[in-house]
PDB file of N, CA and C in Angstrom:
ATOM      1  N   UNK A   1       0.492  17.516  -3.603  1.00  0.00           N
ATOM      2  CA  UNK A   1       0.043  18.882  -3.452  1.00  0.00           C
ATOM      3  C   UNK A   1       0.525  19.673  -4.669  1.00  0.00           C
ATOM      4  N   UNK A   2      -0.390  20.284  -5.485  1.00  0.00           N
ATOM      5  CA  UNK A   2      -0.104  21.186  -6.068  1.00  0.00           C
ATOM      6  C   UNK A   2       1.327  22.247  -5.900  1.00  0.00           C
ATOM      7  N   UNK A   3       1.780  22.877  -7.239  1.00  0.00           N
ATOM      8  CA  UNK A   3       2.531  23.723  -6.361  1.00  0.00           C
ATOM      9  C   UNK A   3       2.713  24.738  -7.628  1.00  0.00           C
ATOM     10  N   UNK A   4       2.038  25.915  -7.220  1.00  0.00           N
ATOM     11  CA  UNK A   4       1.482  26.607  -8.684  1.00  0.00           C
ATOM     12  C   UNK A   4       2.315  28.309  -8.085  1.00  0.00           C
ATOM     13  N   UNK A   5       2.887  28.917  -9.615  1.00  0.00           N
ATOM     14  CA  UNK A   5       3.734  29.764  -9.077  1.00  0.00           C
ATOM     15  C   UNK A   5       2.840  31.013  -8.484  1.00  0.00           C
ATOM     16  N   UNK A   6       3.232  32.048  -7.870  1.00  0.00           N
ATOM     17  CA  UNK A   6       3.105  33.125  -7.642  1.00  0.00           C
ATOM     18  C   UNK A   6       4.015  34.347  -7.061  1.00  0.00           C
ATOM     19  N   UNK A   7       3.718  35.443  -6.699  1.00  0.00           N
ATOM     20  CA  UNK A   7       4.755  36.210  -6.402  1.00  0.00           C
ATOM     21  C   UNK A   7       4.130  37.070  -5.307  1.00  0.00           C
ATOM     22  N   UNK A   8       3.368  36.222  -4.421  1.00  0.00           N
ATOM     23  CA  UNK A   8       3.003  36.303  -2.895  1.00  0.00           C
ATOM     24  C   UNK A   8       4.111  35.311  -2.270  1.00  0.00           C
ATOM     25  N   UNK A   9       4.316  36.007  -0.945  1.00  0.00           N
ATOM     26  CA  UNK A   9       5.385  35.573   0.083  1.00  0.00           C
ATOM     27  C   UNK A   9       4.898  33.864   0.448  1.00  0.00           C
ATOM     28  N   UNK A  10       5.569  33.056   0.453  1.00  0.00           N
ATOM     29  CA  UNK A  10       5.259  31.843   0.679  1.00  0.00           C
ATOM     30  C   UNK A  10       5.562  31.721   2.247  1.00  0.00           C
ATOM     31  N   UNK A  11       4.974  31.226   2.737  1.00  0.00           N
ATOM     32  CA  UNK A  11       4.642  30.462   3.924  1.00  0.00           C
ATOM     33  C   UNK A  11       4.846  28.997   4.489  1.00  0.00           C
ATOM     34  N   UNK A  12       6.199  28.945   5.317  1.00  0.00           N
ATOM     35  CA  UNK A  12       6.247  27.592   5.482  1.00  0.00           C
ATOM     36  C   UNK A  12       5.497  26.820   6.664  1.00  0.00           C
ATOM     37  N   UNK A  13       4.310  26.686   6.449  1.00  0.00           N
ATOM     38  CA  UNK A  13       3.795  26.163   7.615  1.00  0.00           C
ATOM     39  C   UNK A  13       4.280  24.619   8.236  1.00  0.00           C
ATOM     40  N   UNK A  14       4.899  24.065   8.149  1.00  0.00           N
ATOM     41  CA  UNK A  14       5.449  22.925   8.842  1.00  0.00           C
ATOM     42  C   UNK A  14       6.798  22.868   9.769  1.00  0.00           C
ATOM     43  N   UNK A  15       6.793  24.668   9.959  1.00  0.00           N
ATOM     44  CA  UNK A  15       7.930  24.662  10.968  1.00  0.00           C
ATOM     45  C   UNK A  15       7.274  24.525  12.140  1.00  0.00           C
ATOM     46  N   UNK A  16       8.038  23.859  13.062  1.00  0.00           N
ATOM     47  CA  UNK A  16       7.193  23.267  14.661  1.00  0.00           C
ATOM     48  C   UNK A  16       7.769  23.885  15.642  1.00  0.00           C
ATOM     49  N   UNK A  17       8.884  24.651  14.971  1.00  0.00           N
ATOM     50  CA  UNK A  17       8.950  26.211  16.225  1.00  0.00           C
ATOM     51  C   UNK A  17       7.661  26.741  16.255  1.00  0.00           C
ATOM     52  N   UNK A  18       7.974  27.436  15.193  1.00  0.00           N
ATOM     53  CA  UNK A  18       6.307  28.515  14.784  1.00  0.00           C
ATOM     54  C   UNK A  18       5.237  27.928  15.634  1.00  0.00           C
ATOM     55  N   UNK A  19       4.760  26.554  15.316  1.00  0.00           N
ATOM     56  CA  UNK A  19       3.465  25.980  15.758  1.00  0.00           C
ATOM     57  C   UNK A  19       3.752  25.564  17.358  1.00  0.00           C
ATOM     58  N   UNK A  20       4.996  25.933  17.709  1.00  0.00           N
ATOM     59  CA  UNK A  20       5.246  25.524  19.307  1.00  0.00           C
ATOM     60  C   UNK A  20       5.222  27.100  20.071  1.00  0.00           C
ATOM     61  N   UNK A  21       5.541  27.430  19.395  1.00  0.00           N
ATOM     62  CA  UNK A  21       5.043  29.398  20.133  1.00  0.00           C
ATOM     63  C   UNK A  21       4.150  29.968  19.804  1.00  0.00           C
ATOM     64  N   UNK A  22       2.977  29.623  18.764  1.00  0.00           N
ATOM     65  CA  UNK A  22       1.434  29.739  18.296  1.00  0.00           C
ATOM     66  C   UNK A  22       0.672  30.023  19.317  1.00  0.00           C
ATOM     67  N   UNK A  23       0.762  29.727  20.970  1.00  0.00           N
ATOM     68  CA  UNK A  23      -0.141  29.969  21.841  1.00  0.00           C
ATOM     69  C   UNK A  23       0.778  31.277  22.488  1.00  0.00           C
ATOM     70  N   UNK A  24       1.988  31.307  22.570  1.00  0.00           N
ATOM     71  CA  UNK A  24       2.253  32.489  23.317  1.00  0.00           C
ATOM     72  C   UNK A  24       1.955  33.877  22.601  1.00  0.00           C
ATOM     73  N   UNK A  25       2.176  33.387  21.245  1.00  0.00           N
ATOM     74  CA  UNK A  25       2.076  34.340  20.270  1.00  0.00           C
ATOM     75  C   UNK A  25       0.544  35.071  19.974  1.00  0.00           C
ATOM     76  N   UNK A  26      -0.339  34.250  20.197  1.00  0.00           N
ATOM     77  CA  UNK A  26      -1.356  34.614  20.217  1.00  0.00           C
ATOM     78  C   UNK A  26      -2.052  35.401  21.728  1.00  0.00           C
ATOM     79  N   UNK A  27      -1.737  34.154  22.719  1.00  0.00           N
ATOM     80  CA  UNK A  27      -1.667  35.210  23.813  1.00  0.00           C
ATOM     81  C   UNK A  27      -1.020  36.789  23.758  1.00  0.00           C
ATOM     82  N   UNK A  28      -0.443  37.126  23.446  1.00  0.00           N
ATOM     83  CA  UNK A  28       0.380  38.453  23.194  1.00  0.00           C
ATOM     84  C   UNK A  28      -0.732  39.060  22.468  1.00  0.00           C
ATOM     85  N   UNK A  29      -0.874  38.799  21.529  1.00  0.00           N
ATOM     86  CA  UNK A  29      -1.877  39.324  20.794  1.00  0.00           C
ATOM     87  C   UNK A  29      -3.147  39.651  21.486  1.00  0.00           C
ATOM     88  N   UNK A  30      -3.840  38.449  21.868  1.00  0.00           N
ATOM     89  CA  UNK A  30      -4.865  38.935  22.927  1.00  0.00           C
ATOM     90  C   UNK A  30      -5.094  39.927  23.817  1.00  0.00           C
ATOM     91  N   UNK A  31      -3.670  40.036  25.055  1.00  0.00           N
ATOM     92  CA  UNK A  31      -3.438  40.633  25.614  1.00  0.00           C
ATOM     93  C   UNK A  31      -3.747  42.296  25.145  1.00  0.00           C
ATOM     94  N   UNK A  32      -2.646  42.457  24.377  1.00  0.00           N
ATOM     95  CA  UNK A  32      -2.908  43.374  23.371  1.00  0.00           C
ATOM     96  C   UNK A  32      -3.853  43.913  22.954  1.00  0.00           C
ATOM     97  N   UNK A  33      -4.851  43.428  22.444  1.00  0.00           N
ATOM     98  CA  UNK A  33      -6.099  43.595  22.609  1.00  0.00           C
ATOM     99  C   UNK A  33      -6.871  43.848  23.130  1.00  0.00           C
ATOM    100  N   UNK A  34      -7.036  43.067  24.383  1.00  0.00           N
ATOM    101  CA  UNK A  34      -7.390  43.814  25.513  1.00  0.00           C
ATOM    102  C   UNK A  34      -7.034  45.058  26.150  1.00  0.00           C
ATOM    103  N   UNK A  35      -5.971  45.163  26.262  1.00  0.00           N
ATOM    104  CA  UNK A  35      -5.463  46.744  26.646  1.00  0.00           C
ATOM    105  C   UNK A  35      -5.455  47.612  25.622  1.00  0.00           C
ATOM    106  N   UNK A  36      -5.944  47.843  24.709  1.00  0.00           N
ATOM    107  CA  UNK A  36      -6.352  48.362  23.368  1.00  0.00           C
ATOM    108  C   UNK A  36      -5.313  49.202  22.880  1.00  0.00           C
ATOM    109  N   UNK A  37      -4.174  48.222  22.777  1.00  0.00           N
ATOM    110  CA  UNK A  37      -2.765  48.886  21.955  1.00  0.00           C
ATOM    111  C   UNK A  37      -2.653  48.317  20.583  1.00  0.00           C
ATOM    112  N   UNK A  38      -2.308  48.458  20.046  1.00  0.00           N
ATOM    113  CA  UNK A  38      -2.006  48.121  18.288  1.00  0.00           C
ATOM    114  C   UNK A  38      -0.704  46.915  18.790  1.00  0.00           C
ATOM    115  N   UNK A  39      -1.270  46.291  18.263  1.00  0.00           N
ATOM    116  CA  UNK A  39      -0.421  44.978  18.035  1.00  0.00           C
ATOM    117  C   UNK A  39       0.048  44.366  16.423  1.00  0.00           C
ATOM    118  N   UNK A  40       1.098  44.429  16.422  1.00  0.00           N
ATOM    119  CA  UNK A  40       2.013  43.378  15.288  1.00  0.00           C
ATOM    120  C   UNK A  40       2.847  43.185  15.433  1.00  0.00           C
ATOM    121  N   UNK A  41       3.245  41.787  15.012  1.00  0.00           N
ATOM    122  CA  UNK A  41       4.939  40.720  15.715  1.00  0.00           C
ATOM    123  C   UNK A  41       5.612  41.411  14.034  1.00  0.00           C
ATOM    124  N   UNK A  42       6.733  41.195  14.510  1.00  0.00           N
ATOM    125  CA  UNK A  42       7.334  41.355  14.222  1.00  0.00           C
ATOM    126  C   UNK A  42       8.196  40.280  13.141  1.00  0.00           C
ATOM    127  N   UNK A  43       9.014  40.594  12.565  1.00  0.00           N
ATOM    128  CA  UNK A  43       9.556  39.140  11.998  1.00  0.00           C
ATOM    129  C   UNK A  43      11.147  39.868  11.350  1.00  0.00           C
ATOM    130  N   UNK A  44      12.195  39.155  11.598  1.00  0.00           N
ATOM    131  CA  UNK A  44      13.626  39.452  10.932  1.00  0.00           C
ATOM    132  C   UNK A  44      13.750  38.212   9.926  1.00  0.00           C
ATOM    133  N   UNK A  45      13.657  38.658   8.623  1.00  0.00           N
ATOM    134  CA  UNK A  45      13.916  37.517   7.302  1.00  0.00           C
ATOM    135  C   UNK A  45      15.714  38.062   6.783  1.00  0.00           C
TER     136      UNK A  45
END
């Protein structure tokens, strides 16, 4: 894989937390949606 610089936030997609709470997380979101509130998660780096 390529790996070419930039100075956009990188993204580790092969964490399998992340991809193991991907459905609740999205559920939330949905939800959210549905009840037509503004939704965004949050994140502590």
């Amino acid at each position: 894989m390529p790996m070419n610089k930039t100075d956009e936030p990188l993204f580790e997609y092969a964490c399998h937390e992340g991809n193991y709470a991907m459905p609740g997380i999205l559920a939330g979101a949905r939800r959210a949606e549905a009840d037509g509130v503004p939704y965004a998660p949050t994140y502590s780096f």
